[in-house]
Protein backbone atom coordinates (compact mmCIF):
# COMPACT_ATOMS: atom_id res chain seq x y z
CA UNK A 1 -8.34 7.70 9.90
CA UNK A 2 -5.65 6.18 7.64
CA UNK A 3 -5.07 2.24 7.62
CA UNK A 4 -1.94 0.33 6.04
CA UNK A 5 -3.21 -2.00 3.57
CA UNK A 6 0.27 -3.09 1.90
CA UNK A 7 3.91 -3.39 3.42
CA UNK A 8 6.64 -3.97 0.71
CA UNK A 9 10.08 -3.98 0.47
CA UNK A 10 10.21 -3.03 -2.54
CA UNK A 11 9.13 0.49 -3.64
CA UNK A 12 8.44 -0.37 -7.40
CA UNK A 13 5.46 -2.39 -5.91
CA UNK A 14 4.59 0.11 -3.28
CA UNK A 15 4.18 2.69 -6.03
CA UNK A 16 2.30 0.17 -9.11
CA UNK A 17 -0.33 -0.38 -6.33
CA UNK A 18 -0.37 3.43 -5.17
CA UNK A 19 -1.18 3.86 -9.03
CA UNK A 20 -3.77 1.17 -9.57
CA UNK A 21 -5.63 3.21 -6.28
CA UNK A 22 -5.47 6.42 -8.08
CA UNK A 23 -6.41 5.22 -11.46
CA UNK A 24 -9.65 4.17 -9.78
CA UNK A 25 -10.06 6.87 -7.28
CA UNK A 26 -8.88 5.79 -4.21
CA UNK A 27 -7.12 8.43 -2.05
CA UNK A 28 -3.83 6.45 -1.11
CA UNK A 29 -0.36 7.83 0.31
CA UNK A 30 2.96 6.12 0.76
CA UNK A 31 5.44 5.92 3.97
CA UNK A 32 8.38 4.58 4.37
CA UNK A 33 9.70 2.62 7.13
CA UNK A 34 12.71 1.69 9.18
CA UNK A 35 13.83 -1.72 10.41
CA UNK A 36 11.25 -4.19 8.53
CA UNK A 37 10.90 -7.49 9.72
CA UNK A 38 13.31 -7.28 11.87
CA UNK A 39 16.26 -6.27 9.45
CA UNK A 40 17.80 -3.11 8.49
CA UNK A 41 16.30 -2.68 5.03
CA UNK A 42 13.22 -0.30 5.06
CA UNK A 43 9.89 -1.57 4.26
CA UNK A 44 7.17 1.01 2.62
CA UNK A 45 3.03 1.34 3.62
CA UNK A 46 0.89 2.04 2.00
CA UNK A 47 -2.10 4.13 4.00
CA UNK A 48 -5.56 4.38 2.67
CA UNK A 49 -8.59 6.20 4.68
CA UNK A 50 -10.65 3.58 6.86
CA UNK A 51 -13.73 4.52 4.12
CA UNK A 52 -11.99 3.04 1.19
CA UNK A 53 -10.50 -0.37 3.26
CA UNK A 54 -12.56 -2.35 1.28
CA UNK A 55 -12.07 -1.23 -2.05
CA UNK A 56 -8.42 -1.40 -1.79
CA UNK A 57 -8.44 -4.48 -0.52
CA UNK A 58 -10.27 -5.38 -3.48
CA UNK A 59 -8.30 -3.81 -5.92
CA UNK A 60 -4.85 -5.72 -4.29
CA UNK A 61 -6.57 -9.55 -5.09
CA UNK A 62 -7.39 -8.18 -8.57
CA UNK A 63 -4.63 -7.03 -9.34
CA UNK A 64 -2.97 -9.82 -7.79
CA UNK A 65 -1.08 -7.60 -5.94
CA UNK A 66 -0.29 -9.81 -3.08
């Protein structure tokens, strides 16, 4: 089962944490979203399976990602 670990509104930082997951092995995907927060603008998540929750987790504090 896939989890969101990350919502951004940016997709530069969606995509520099998709790449610190894959540089250390972390199956990771990216999907974007309409009507974030409550506004217009699109927000992007990013998924990771339930198995790796933890690692990515870790990998967002240090990377200080947050």
């Amino acid at each position: 089962m896939w989890t969101v670990i990350y919502v951004s509104q940016s997709i530069e930082t969606a995509k520099k944490l998709i790449d610190v997951l894959l540089t250390n092995k972390v199956i990771s995907k990216l999907r974007r979203t309409n009507n974030c927060n409550g506004n217009k603008s699109s927000c992007y998540e990013v998924l990771v399976p339930s198995t790796e929750l933890e690692t990515a987790q870790d990998l967002i504090f240090e990377n200080e990602l947050f």
